[in-house]
C-alpha atoms as a PDB file:
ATOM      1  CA  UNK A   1     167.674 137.792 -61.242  1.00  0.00           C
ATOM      2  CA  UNK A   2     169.073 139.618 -57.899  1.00  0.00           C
ATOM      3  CA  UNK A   3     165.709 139.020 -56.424  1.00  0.00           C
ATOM      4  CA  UNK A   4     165.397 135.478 -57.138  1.00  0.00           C
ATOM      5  CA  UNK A   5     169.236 134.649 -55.505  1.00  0.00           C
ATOM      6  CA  UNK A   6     168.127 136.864 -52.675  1.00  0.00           C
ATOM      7  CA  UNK A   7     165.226 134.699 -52.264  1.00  0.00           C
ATOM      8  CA  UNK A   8     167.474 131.376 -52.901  1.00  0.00           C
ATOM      9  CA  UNK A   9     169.983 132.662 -49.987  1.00  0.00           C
ATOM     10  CA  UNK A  10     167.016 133.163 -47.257  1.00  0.00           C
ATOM     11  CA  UNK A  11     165.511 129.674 -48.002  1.00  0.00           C
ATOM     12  CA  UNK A  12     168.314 128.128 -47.999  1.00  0.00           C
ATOM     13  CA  UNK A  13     170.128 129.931 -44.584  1.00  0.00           C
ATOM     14  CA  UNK A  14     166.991 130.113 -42.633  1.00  0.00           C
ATOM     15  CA  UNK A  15     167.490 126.170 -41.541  1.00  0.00           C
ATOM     16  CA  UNK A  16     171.022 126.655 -41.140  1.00  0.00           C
ATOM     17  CA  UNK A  17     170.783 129.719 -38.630  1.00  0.00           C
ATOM     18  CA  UNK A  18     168.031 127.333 -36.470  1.00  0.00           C
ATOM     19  CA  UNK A  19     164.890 129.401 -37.423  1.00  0.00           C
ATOM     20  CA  UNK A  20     164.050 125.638 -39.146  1.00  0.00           C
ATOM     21  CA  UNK A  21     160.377 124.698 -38.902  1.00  0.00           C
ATOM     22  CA  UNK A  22     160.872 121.539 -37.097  1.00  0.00           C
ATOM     23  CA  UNK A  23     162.795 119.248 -35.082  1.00  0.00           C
ATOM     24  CA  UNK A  24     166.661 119.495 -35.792  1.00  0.00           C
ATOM     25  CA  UNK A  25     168.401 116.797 -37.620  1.00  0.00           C
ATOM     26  CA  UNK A  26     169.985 115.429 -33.725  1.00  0.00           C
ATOM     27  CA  UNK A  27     166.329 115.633 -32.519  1.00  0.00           C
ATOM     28  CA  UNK A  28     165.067 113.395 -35.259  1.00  0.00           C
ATOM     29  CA  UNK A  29     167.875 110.911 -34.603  1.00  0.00           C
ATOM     30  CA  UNK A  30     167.220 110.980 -30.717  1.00  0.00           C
ATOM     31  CA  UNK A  31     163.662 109.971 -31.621  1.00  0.00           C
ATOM     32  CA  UNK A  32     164.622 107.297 -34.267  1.00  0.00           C
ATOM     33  CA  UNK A  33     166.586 105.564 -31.530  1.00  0.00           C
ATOM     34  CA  UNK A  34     164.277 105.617 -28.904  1.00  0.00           C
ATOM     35  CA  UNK A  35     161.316 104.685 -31.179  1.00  0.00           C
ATOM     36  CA  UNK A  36     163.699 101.578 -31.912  1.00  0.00           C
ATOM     37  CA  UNK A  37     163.622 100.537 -28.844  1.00  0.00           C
ATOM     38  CA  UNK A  38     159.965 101.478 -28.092  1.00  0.00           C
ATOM     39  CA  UNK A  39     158.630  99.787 -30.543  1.00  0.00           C
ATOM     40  CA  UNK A  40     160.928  96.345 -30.081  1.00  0.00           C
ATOM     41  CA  UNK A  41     159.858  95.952 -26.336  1.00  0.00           C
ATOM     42  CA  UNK A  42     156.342  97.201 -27.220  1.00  0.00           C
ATOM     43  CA  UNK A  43     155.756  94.150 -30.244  1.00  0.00           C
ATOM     44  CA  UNK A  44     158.379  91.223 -28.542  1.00  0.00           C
ATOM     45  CA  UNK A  45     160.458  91.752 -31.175  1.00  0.00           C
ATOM     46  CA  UNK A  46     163.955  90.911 -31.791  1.00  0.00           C
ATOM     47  CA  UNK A  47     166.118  93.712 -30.186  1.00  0.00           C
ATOM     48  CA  UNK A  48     169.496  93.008 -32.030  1.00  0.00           C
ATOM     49  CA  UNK A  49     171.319  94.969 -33.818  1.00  0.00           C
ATOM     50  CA  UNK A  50     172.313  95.089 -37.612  1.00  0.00           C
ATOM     51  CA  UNK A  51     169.944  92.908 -40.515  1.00  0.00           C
ATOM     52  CA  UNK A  52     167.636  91.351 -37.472  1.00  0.00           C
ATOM     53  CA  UNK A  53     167.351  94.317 -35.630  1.00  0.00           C
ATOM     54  CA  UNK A  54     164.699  97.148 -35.717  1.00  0.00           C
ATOM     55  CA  UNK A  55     165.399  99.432 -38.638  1.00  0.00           C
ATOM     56  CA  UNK A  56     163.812 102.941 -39.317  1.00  0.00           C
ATOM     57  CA  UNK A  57     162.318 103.477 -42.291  1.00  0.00           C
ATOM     58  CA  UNK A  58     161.386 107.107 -42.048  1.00  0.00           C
ATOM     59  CA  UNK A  59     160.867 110.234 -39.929  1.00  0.00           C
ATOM     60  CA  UNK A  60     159.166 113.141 -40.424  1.00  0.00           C
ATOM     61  CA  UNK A  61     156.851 115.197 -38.447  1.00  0.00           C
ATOM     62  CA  UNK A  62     153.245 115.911 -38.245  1.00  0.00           C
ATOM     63  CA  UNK A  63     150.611 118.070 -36.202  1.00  0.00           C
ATOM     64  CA  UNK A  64     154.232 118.986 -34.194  1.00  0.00           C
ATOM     65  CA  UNK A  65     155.342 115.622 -33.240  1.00  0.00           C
ATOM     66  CA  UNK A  66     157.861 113.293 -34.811  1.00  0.00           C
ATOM     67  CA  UNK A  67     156.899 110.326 -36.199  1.00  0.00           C
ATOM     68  CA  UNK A  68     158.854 107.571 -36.940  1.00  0.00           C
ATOM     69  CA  UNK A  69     158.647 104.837 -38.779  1.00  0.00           C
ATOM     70  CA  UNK A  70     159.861 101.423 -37.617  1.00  0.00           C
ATOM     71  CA  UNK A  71     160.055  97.822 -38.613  1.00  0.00           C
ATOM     72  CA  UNK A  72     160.581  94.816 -37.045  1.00  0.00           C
ATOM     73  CA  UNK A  73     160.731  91.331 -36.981  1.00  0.00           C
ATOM     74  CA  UNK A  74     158.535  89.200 -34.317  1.00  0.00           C
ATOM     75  CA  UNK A  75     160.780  86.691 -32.047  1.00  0.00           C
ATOM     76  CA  UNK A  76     158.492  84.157 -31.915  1.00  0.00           C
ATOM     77  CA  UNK A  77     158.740  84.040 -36.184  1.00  0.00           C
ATOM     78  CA  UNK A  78     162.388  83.662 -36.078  1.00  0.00           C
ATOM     79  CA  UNK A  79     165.466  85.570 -37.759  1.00  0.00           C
ATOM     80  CA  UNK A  80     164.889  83.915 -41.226  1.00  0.00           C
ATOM     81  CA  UNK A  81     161.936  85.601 -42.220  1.00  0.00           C
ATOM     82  CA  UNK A  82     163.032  88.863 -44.268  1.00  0.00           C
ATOM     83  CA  UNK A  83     159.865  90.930 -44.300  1.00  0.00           C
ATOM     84  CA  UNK A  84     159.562  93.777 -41.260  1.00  0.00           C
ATOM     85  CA  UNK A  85     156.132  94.591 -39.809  1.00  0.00           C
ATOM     86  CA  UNK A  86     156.241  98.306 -39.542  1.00  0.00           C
ATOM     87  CA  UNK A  87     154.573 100.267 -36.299  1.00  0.00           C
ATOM     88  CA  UNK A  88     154.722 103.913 -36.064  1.00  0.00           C
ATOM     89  CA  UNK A  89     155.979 105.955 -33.419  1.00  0.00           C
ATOM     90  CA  UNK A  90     154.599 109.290 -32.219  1.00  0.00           C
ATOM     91  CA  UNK A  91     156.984 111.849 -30.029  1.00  0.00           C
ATOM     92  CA  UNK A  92     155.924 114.579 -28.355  1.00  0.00           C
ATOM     93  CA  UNK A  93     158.918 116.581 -27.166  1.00  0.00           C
ATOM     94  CA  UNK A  94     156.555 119.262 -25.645  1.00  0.00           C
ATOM     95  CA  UNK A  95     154.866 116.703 -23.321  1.00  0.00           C
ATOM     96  CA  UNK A  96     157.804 114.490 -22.982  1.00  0.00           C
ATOM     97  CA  UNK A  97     155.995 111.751 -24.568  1.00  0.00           C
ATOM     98  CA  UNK A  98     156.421 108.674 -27.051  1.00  0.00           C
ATOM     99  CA  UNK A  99     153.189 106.454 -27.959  1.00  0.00           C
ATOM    100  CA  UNK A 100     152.470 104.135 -30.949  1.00  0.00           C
ATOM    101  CA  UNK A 101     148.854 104.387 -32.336  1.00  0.00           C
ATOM    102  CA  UNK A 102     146.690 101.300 -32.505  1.00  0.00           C
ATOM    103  CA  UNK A 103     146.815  99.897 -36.237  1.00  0.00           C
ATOM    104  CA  UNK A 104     142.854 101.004 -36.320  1.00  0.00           C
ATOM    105  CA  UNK A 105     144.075 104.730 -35.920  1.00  0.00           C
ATOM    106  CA  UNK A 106     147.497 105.389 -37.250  1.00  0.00           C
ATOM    107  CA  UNK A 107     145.840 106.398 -40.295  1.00  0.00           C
ATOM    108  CA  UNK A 108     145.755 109.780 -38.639  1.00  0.00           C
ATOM    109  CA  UNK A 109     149.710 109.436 -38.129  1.00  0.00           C
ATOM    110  CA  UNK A 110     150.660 108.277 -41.631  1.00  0.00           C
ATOM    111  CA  UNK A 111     152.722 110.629 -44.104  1.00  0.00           C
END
């Protein structure tokens, strides 16, 4: 029983103390926002904010990049239409980079 807690109080305090395995919870954010905006100039879409703007829809990371997912809605469609295309987002904080595979590769990118 002693061993098991012990083993409940590393897992769970390892995160906290910043030995995490993975970009912090501000890092992820930083990325979600920028990806936003990426993404919206990158596919002409609407760049507003709230129900019409460019909404995340997850983040995680893989091969040690963020990745983001975002959708959006194309101007020239108009505000009416409620689906989101989605487009994901690769960061690179080593490199300093942010790129969005081509739909013919992101495959390699997706959770």
């Amino acid at each position: 029983m002693k061993k098991m807690l012990a083993v409940a109080v590393v897992a769970t305090a390892i995160p906290m103390i910043g030995w995490g395995w993975g970009p912090s919870k501000e890092e992820k954010e930083g990325a979600a926002e920028t990806c936003k905006v990426f993404i919206a100039e990158q596919m002409n879409a609407i760049t507003s904010e709230g129900e019409n703007g460019p909404k995340v829809f997850d983040i995680y990371t893989k091969k040690g990049k963020i990745v983001v997912e975002v959708g959006y809605k194309i101007a020239a469609y108009g505000v009416s239409d409620k689906a989101h295309s989605v487009r994901l987002c690769i960061v690179d904080k080593e490199k300093g980079t942010i790129s969005s595979p081509s739909p013919m590769n992101d495959s390699e990118w997706k959770k």
